[in-house]
Protein backbone atom coordinates (compact mmCIF):
# COMPACT_ATOMS: atom_id res chain seq x y z
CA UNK A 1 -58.61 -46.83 -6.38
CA UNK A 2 -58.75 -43.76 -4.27
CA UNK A 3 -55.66 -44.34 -2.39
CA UNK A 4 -53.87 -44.96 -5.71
CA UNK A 5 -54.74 -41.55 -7.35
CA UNK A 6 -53.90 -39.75 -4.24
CA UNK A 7 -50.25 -41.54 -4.05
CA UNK A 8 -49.74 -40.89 -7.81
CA UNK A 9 -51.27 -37.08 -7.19
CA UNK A 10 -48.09 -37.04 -4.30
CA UNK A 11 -45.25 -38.84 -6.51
CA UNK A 12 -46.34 -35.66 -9.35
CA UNK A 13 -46.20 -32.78 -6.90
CA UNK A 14 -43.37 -33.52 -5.78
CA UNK A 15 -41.40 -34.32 -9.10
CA UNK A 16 -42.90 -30.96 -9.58
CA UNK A 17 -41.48 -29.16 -6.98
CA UNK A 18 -38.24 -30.64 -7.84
CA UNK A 19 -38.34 -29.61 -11.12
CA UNK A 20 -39.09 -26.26 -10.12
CA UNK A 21 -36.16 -25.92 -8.23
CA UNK A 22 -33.53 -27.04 -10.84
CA UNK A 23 -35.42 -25.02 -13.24
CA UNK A 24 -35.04 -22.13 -10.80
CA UNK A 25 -31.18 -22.68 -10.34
CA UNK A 26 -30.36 -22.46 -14.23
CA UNK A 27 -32.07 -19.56 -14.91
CA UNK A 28 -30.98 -17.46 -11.57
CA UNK A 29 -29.21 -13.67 -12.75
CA UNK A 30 -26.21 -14.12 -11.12
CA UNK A 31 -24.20 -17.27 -11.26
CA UNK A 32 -21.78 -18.05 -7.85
CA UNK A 33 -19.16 -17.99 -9.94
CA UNK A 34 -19.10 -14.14 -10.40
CA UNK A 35 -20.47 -13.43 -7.44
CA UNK A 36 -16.87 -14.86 -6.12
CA UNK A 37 -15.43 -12.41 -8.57
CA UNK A 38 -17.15 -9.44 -6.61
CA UNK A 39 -15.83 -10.62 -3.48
CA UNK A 40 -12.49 -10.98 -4.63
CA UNK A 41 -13.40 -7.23 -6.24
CA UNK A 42 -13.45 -6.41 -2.79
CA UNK A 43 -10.03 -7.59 -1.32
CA UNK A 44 -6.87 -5.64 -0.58
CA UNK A 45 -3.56 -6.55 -1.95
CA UNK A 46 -1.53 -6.33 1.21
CA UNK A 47 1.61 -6.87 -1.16
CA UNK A 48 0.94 -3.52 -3.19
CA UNK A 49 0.11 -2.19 -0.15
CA UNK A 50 2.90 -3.04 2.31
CA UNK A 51 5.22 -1.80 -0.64
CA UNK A 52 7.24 -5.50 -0.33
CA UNK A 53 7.80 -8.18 -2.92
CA UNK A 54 5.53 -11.17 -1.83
CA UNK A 55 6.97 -14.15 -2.52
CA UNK A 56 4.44 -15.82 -4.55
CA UNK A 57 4.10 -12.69 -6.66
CA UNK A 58 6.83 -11.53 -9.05
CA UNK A 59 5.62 -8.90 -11.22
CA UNK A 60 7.43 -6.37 -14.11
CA UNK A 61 7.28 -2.53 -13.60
CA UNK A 62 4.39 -2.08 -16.17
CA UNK A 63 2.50 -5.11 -14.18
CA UNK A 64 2.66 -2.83 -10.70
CA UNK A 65 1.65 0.10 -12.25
CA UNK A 66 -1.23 -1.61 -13.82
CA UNK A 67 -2.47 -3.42 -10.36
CA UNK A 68 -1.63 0.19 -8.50
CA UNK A 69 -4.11 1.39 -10.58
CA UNK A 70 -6.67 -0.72 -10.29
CA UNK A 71 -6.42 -0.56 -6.54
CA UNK A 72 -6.64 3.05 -6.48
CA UNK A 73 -9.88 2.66 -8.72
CA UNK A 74 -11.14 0.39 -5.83
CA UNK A 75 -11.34 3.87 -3.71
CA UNK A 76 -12.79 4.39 -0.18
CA UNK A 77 -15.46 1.09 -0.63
CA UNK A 78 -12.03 -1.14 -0.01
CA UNK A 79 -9.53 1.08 0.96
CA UNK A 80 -8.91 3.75 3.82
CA UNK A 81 -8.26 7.14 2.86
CA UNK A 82 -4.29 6.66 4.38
CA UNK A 83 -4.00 3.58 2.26
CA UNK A 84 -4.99 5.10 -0.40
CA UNK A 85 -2.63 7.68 -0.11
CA UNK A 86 0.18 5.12 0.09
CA UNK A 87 -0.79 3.36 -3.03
CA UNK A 88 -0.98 6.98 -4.65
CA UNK A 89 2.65 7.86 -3.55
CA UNK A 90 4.05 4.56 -5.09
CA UNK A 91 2.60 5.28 -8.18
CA UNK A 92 4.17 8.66 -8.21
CA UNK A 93 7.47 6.87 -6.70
CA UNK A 94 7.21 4.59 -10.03
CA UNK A 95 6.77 7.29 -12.65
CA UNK A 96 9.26 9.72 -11.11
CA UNK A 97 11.85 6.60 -10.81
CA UNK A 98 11.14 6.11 -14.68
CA UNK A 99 11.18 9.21 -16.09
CA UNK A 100 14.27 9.68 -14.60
CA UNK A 101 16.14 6.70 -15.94
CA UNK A 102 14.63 7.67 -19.53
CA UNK A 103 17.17 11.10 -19.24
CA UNK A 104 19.87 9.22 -17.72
């Protein structure tokens, strides 16, 4: 009788503990889903960068301004201050190009 309460006492503690665990992995605050979003946050675009065309990208004028940007807004935490300074001067490149054509 002894030896069955203390196997039955084992089988619940550790349904328990397993329980616990699931439990604990639904409610955790940040899902590892968006935590691969920060980490892509993080990441250069060596196409904006390089000032090329990649070849799996193909984007309109208002689409490079837009991702210019937002890699400018990245700042020093991705970007060194000479890289930065390159993305700055193609965004200037881009707006000086288009105002232009508009008096043309």
């Amino acid at each position: 009788m002894k030896r069955i309460i203390t196997v039955s006492s084992v089988i619940v503690a550790s349904m328990l503990f397993s329980a616990i665990t699931i439990l604990a992995a639904d409610n955790s605050p940040t899902a590892f889903e968006s935590y691969g979003d920060q980490q892509s946050y993080l990441k250069k675009n060596e196409c904006l960068l390089v000032a090329k065309k990649c070849a799996t990208e193909s984007s309109t004028v208002r689409q490079r301004v837009i991702d210019l940007k937002k890699e400018i807004a990245k700042g020093n935490i991705v970007y060194t201050p000479t890289e930065l300074n390159i993305l700055k001067e193609q965004l200037k490149w881009i707006e000086f190009d288009s105002n232009n054509a508009e008096t043309i």
